[in-house]
Protein backbone atom coordinates (compact mmCIF):
# COMPACT_ATOMS: atom_id res chain seq x y z
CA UNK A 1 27.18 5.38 -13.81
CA UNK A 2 26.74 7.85 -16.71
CA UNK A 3 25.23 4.63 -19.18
CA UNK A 4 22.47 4.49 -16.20
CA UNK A 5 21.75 8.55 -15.96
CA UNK A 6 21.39 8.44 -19.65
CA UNK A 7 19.02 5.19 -19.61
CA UNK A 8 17.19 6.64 -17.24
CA UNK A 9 16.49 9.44 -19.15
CA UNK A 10 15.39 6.96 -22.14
CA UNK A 11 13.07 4.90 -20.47
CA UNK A 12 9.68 5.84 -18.97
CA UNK A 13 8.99 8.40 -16.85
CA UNK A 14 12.24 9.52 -17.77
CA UNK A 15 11.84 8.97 -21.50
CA UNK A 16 8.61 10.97 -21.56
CA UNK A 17 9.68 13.97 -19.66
CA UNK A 18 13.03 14.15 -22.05
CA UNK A 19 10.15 14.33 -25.00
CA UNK A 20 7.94 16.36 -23.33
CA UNK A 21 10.49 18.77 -22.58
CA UNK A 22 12.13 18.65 -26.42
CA UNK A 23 8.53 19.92 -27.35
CA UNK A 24 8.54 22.48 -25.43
CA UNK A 25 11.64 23.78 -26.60
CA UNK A 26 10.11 24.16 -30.24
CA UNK A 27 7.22 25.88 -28.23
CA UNK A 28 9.28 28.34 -27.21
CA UNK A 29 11.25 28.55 -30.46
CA UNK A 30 7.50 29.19 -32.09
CA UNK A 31 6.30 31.41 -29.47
CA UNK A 32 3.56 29.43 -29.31
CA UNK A 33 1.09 29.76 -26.66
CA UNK A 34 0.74 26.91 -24.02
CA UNK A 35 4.54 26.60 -23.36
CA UNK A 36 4.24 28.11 -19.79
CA UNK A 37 1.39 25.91 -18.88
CA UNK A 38 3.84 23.01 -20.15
CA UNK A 39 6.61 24.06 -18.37
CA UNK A 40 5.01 23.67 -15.19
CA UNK A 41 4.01 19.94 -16.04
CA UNK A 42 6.80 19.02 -16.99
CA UNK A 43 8.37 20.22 -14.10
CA UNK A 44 5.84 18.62 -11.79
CA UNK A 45 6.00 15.38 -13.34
CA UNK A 46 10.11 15.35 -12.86
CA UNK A 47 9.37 16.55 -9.58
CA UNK A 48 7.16 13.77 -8.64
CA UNK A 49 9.42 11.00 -10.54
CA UNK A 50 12.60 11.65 -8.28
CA UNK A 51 13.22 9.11 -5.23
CA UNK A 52 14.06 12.77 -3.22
CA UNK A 53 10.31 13.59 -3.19
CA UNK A 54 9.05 9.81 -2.93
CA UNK A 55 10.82 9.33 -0.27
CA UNK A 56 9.40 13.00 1.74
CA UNK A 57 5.89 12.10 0.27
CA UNK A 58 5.75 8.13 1.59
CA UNK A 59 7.91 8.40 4.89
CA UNK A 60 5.77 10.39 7.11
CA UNK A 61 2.83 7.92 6.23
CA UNK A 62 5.74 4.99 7.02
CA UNK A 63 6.75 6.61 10.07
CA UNK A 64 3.58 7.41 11.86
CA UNK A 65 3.70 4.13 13.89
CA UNK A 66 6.24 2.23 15.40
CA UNK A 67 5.76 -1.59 16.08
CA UNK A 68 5.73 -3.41 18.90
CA UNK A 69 8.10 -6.20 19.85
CA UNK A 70 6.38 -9.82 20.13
CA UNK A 71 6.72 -9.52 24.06
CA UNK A 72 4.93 -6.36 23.99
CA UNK A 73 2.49 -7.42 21.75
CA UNK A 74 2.22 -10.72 23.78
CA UNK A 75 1.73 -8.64 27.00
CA UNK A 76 -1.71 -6.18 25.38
CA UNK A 77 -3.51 -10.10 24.74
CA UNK A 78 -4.69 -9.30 21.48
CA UNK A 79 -6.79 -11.99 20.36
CA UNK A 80 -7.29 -11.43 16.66
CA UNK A 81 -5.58 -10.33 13.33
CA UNK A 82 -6.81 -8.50 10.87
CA UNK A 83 -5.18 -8.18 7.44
CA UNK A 84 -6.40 -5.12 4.87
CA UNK A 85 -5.91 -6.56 1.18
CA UNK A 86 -4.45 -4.88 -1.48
CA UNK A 87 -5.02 -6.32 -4.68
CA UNK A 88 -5.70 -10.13 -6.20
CA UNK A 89 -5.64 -11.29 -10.08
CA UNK A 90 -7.48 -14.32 -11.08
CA UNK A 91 -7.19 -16.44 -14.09
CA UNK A 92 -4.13 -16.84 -12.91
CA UNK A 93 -1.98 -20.65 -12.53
CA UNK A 94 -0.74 -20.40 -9.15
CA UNK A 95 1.06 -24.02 -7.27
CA UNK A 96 -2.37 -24.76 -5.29
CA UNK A 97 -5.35 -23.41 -7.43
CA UNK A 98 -5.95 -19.95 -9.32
CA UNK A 99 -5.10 -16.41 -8.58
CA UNK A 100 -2.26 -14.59 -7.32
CA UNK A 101 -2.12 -11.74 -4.64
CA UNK A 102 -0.37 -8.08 -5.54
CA UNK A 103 3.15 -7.81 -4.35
CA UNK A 104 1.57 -5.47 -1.40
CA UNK A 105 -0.52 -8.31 0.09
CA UNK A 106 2.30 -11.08 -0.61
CA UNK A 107 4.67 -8.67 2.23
CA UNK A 108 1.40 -8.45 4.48
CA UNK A 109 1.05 -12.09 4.53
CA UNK A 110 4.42 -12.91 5.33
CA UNK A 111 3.83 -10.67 7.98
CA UNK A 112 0.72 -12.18 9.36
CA UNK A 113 2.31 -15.62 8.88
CA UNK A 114 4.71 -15.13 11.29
CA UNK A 115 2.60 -13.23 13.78
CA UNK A 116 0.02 -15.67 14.17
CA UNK A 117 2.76 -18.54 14.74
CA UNK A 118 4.21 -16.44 17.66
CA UNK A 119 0.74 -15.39 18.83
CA UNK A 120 -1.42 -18.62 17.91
CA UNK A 121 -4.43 -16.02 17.30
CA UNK A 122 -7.09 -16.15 14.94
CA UNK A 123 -6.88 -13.84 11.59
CA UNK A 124 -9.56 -11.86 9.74
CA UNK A 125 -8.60 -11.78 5.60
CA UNK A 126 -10.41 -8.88 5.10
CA UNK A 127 -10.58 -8.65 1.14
CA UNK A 128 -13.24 -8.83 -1.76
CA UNK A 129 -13.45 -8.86 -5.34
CA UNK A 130 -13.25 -4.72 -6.57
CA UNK A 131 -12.93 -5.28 -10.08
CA UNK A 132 -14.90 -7.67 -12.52
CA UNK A 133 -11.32 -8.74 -13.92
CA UNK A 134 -9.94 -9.20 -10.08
CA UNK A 135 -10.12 -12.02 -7.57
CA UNK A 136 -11.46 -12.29 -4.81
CA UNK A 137 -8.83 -11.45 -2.29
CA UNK A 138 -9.44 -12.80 0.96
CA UNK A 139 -10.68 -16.54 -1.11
CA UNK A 140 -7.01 -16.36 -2.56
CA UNK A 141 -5.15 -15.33 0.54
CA UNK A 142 -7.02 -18.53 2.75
CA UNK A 143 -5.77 -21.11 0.02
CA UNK A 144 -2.19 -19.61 -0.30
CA UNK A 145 -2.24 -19.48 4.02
CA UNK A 146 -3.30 -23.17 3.58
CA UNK A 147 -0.45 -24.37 1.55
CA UNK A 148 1.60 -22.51 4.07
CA UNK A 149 0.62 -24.04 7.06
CA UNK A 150 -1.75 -22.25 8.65
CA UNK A 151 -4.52 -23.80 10.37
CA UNK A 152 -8.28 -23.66 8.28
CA UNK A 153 -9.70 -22.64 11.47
CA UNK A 154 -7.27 -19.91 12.37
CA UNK A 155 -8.65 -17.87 9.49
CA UNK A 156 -12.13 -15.93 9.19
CA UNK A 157 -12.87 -14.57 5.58
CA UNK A 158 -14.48 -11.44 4.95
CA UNK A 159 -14.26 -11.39 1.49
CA UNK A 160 -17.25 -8.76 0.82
CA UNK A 161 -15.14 -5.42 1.03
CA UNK A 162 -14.23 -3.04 -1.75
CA UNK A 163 -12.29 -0.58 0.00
CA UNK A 164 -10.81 0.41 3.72
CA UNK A 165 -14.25 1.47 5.14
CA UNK A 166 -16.25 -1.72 4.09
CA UNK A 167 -12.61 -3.33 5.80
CA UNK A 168 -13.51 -1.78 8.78
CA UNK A 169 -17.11 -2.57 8.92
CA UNK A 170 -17.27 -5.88 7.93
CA UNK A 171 -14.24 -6.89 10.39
CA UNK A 172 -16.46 -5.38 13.21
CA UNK A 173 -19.44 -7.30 12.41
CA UNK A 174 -17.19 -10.47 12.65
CA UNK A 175 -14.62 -9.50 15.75
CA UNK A 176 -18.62 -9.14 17.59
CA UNK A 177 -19.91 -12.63 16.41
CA UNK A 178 -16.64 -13.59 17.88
CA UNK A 179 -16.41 -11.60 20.56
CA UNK A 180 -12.90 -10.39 19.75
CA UNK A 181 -12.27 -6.69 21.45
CA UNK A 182 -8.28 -6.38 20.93
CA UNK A 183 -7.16 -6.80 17.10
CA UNK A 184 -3.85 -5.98 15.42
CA UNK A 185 -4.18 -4.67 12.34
CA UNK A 186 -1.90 -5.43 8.94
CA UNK A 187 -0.89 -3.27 6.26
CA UNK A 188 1.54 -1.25 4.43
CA UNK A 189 2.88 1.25 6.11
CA UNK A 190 1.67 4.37 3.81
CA UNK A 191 -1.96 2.98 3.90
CA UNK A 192 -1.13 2.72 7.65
CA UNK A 193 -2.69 6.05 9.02
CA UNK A 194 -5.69 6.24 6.76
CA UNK A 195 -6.79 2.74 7.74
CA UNK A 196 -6.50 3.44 11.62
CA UNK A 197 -8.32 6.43 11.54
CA UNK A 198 -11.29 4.83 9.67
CA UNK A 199 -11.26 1.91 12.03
CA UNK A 200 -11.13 4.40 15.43
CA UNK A 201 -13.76 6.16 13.69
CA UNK A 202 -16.26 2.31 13.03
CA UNK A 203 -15.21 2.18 17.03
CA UNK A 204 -12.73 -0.14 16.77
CA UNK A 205 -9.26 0.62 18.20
CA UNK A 206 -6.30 -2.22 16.93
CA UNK A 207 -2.99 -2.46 17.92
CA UNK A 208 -1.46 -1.22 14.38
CA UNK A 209 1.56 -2.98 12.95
CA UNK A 210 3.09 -1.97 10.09
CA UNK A 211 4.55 -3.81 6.96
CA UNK A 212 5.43 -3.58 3.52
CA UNK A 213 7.77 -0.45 3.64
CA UNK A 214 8.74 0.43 0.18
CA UNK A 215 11.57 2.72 1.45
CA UNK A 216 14.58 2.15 3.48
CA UNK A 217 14.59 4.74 6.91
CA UNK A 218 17.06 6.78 5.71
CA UNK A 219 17.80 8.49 2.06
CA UNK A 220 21.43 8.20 1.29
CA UNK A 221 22.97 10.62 -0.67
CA UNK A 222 23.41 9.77 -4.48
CA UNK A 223 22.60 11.24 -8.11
CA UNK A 224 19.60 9.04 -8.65
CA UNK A 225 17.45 10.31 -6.11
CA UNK A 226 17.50 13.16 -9.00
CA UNK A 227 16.25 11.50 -11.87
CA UNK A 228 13.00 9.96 -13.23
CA UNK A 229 12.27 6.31 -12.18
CA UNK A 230 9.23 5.03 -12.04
CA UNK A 231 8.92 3.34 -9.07
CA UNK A 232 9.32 6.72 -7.22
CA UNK A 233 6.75 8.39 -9.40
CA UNK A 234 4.51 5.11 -8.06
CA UNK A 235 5.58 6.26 -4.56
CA UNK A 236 4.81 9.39 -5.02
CA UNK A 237 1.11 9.05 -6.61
CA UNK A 238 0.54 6.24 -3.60
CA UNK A 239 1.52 8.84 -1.02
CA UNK A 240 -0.51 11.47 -2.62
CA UNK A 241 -3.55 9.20 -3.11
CA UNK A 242 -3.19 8.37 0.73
CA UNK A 243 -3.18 12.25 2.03
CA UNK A 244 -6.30 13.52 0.19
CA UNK A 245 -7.73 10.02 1.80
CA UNK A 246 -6.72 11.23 5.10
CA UNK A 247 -8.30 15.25 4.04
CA UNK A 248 -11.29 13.56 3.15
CA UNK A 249 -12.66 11.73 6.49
CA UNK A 250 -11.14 14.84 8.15
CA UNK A 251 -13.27 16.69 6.13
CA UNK A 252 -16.12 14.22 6.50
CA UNK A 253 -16.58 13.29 3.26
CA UNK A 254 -15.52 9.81 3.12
C-alpha cells in the first residue's frame, strides 16, 4: 500500500505536481512573486488528477440514460444502428489489413456487435478521417466488423464526418435514402448527452444506448481516490471537454 502512494506520487501527474509543488516551496522561501498564482494550479491540477472528482465530473454524463433491455428495444422496432466513432490510427499492422480503432470505439463495437445479432438491423459507421496522421474510421471499423462476422450488407459507411454534428448530419442524409425513421444510437456514455442533443436538434430522435463506461456505478471508499493518477485526470479533462460542449449548443454556438 504505502510503495503504491509513494509511486504514485513519482510518476506522472503525480510526479509533476510533487515538483511543481517543491518549487513553490522555494517561491515562498524567496518571497518571490507568482507563488499564489502557483498555488492555485497546483491545487487544481491535484484536484482534477484524483478518481474522487473523475468520478463526480464523468458520472452524471454516464448516468443521464439508462438502457433498454433487448425485449424493450425489440418492442420500439428500431430499424437501424448508428455508431459515433472515436478515434482510428493507420499505418498500423492489424490481423485483416491496416489500422486500428481507439480503445473507445473497440467497447462501441462490441456493443454494436452484439446488438445487431439480437436485432438483425442494419448499422450506420458513422466515422471519417480528422487528422492527416489518422484513419479513416468508419473504412477500419467495416473491415474489423467483417472479420467478425457481420454481414457486408448490414453495414452503411459514412465515413465523411469530423466531429458529432457532421455524425448527425451525414447519418440523416443516409437513414432518408433508406428510409430508416427509428435508430439507436452508440457511444460512450460521457459523450452520451452531447451527441443526443445534437441529433434531436438535426431532427432526428434515436433510441440512445450507452457503452463504454470508464467508471464503475459506485465509488468505493479507499486512499487512492486521493491521489494523482492519470487516468482520472483523463476522466476529468473528457468530462470537462463534454460540459462546455453541452454550454455551447445551449448557447447556440456550436
Amino acid at each position: 500500500m504505502l510503495y503504491k502512494v509513494f509511486y504514485s506520487f513519482i510518476m506522472p501527474p503525480g510526479g509533476i505536481i510533487s515538483l511543481l509543488i517543491l518549487f513553490n516551496i522555494y517561491l515562498y522561501w524567496k518571497k518571490i512573486k507568482g507563488k499564489f498564482i502557483l498555488t492555485g494550479i497546483i491545487l487544481l491540477f491535484y484536484i482534477l488528477s484524483m478518481q474522487f472528482t473523475a468520478f463526480h465530473l464523468m458520472k452524471p454524463l454516464e448516468n443521464t440514460y439508462t438502457n433498454y433491455s433487448i425485449e424493450e428495444l425489440k418492442a420500439q422496432n428500431p430499424d437501424v444502428i448508428i455508431m459515433l466513432g472515436g478515434g482510428a490510427i493507420n499505418n498500423i499492422a492489424d490481423i485483416d489489413g491496416d489500422g486500428q480503432v481507439s480503445g473507445y470505439v473497440a467497447n462501441r463495437m462490441i456493443t454494436v456487435m452484439r446488438l445487431q445479432n439480437e436485432l438483425d438491423i442494419p448499422v450506420i459507421l458513422s466515422g471519417g478521417k480528422v487528422f492527416e496522421d489518422t484513419g479513416r474510421e468508419a473504412d477500419i471499423e467495416q473491415r474489423i466488423f467483417k472479420g467478425m462476422g457481420m454481414p457486408e450488407n448490414m453495414m452503411l459507411l459514412e465515413n465523411q464526418s469530423r466531429n458529432t454534428v457532421e455524425n448527425a448530419r451525414n447519418s440523416k442524409v443516409i437513414m432518408q435514402g433508406n428510409n430508416f425513421t427509428k435508430p439507436i444510437l452508440i457511444t460512450s456514455g460521457f459523450h452520451m448527452p452531447r451527441s443526443m442533443m445534437i441529433f434531436e436538434r438535426e431532427g432526428i430522435n434515436p433510441v440512445p444506448y450507452v457503452t463504454d463506461y470508464q467508471l464503475s456505478g459506485e465509488l468505493a471508499w479507499s486512499i487512492f481516490n486521493f491521489i494523482p493518477a492519470n487516468g482520472a485526470f483523463n476522466n476529468s479533462c473528457m468530462a470537462i471537454r463534454e460540459y462546455m460542449g453541452i454550454l455551447a449548443l445551449r448557447l447556440h454556438l456550436q
